[in-house]
C-alpha atoms as a PDB file:
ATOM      1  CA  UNK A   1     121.343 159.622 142.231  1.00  0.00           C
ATOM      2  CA  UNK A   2     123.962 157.226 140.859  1.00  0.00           C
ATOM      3  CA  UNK A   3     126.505 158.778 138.680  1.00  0.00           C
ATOM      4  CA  UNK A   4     128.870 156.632 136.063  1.00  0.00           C
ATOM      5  CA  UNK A   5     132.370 157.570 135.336  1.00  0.00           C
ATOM      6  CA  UNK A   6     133.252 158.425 131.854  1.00  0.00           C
ATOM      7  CA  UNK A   7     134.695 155.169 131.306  1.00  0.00           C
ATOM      8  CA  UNK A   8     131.698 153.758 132.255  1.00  0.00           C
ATOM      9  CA  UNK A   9     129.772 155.880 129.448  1.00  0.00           C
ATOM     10  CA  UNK A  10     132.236 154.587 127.136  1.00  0.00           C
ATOM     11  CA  UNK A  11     131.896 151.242 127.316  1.00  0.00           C
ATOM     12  CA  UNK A  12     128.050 151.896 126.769  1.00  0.00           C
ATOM     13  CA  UNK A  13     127.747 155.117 125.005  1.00  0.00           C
ATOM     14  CA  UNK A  14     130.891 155.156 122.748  1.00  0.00           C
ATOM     15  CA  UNK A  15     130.918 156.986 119.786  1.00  0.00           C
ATOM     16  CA  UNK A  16     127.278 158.796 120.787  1.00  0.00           C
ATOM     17  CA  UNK A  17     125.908 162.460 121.718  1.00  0.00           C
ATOM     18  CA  UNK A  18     124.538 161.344 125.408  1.00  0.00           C
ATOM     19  CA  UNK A  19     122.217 164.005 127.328  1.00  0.00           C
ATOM     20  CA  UNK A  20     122.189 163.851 131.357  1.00  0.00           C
ATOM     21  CA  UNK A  21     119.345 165.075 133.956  1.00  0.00           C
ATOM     22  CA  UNK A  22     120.417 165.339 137.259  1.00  0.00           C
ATOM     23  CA  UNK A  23     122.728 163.081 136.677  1.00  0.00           C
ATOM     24  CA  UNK A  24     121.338 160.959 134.679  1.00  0.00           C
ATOM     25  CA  UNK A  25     121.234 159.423 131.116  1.00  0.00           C
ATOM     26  CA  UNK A  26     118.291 160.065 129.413  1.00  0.00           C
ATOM     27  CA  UNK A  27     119.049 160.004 125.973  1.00  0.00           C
ATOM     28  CA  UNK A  28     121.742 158.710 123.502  1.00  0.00           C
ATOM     29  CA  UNK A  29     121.765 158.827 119.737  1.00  0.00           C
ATOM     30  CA  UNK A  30     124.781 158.932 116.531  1.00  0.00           C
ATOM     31  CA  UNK A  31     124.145 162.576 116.074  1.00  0.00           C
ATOM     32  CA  UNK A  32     123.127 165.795 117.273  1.00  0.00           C
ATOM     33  CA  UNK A  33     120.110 166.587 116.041  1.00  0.00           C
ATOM     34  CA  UNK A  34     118.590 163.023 116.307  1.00  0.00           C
ATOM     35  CA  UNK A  35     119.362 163.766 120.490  1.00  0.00           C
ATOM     36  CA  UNK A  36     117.887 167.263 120.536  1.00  0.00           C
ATOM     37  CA  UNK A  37     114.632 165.498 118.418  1.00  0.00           C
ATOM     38  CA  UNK A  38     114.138 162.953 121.794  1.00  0.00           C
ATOM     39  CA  UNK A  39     115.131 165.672 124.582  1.00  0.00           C
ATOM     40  CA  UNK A  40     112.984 168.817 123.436  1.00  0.00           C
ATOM     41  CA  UNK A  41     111.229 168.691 126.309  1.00  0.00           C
ATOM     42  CA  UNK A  42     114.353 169.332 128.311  1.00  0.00           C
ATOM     43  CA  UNK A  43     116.165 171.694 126.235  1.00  0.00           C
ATOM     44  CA  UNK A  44     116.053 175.255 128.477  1.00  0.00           C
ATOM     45  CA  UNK A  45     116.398 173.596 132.192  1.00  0.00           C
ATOM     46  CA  UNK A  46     119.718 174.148 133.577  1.00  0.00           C
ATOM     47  CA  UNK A  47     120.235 170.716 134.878  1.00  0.00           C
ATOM     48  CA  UNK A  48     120.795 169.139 131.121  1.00  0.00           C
ATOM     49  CA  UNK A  49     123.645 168.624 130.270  1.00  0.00           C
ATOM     50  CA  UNK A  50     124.720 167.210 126.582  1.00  0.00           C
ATOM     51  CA  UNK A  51     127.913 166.014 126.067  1.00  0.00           C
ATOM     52  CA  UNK A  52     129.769 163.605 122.916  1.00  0.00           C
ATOM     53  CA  UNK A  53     131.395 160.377 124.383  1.00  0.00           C
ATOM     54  CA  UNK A  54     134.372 159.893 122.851  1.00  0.00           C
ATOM     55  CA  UNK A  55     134.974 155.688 121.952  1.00  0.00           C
ATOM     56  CA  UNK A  56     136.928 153.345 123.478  1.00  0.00           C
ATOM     57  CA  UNK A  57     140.442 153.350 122.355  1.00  0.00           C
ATOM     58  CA  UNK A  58     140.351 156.610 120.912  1.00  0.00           C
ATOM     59  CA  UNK A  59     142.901 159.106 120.963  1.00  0.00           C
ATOM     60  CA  UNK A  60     142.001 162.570 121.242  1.00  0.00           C
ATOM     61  CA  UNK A  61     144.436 165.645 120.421  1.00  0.00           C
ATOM     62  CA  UNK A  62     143.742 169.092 121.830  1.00  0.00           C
END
């Protein structure tokens, strides 16, 4: 299992909702509800994970 660094999700998945299975990406969409619509079969197992990649350049206040 390969895993990518966050920078590497942002050059690819910038701006996007991106879902991980044991360490991988298996889905990516704009929105929320478009990425639960491709991973329902997932949704339950502990090893998803679903996370928003923020884009490149951004700056992000907490």
């Amino acid at each position: 299992m390969k895993t990518q660094s966050y920078a590497q999700l942002q050059r690819r998945y910038g701006g996007q909702f991106v879902a991980t299975y044991r360490g991988r990406v298996i889905a990516s969409a704009r929105t929320s509800k478009a990425l639960f619509k491709r991973i329902a079969k997932y949704i339950g197992d502990a090893s998803l994970f679903i996370q928003y990649i923020a884009p490149q350049r951004a700056v992000c206040i907490y």
